[in-house]
Protein backbone atom coordinates (compact mmCIF):
# COMPACT_ATOMS: atom_id res chain seq x y z
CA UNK A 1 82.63 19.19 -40.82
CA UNK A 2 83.92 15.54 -42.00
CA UNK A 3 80.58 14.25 -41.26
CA UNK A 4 77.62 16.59 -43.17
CA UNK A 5 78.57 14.56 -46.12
CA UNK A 6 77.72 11.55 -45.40
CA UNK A 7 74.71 13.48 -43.42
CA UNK A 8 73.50 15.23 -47.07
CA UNK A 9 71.56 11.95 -48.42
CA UNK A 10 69.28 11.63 -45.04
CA UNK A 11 68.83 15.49 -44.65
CA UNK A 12 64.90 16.08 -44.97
CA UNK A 13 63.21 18.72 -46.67
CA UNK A 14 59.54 19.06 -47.29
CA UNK A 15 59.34 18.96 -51.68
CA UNK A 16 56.61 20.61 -53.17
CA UNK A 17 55.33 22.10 -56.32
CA UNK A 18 57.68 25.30 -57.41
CA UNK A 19 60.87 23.61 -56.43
CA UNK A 20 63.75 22.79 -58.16
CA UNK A 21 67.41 21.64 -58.21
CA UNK A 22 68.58 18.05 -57.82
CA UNK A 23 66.51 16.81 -54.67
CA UNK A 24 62.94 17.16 -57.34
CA UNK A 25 65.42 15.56 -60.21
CA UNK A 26 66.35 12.67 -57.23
CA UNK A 27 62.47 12.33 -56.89
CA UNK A 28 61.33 12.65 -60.82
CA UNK A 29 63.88 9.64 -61.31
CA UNK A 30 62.37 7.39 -58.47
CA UNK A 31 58.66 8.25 -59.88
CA UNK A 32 59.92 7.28 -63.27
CA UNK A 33 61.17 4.14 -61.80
CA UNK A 34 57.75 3.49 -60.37
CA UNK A 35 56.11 4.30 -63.84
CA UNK A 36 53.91 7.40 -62.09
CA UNK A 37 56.27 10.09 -63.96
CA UNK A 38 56.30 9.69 -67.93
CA UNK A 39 57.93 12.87 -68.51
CA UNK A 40 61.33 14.36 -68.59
CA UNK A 41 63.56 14.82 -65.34
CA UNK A 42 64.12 18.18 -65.26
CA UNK A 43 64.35 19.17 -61.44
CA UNK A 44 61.46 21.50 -61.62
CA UNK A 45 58.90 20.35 -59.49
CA UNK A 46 55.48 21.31 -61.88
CA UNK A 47 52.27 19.97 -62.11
CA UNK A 48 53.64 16.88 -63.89
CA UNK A 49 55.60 16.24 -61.20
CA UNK A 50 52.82 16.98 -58.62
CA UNK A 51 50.46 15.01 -60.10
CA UNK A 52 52.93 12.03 -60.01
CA UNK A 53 53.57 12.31 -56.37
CA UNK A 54 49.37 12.41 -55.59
CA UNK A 55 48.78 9.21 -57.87
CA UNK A 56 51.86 7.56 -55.57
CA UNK A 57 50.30 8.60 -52.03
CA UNK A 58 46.80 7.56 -53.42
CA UNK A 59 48.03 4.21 -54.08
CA UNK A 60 50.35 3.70 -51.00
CA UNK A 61 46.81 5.40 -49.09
CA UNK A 62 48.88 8.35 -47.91
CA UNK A 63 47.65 12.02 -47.22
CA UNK A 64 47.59 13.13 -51.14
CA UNK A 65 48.29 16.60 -50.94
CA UNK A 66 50.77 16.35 -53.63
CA UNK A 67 53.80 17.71 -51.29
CA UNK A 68 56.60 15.25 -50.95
CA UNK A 69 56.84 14.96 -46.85
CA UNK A 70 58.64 12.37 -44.25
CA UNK A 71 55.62 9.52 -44.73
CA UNK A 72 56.05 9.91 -48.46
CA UNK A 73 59.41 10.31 -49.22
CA UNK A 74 60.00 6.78 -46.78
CA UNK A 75 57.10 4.79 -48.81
CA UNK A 76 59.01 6.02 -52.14
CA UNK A 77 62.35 5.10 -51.34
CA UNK A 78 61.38 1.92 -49.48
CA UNK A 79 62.32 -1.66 -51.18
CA UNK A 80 58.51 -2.34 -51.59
CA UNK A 81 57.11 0.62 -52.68
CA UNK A 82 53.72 0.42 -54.99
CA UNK A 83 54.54 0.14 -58.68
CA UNK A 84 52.03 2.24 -60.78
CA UNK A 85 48.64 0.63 -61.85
């Protein structure tokens, strides 16, 4: 199919702590960016990584149940998402 490329970037999945491969590496970059992840992008989604992603929904006053969801994954990726602190 021509189109599932250009599909791949707004496929959803629900990211949460135990995953890994480039979607968590996609996410630990954009935390980074933020200055809620200050640790090395690995694609392993650990308790680093989890802890990160409840400091971001705390701040943006999101369900923070760590998990990386719809709600969350829109608020990180948006133009005006929180910086840390």
């Amino acid at each position: 199919d021509v189109c599932s490329s250009d599909l791949d970037m707004f496929a959803f999945k629900l990211l949460k702590q135990g995953d890994k491969g480039e979607d968590v590496k996609v996410l630990q970059r954009r935390l980074a960016d933020l200055g809620y992840f200050d640790s090395s992008v690995t694609g392993n989604f650990g308790s680093v990584t989890r802890e990160a992603v409840v400091a971001f929904q705390q701040r943006c006053g999101l369900d923070a149940d760590g998990m990386v969801g719809q709600q969350t994954y829109a608020r990180l990726f948006a133009d005006d998402a929180p910086l840390a602190g």
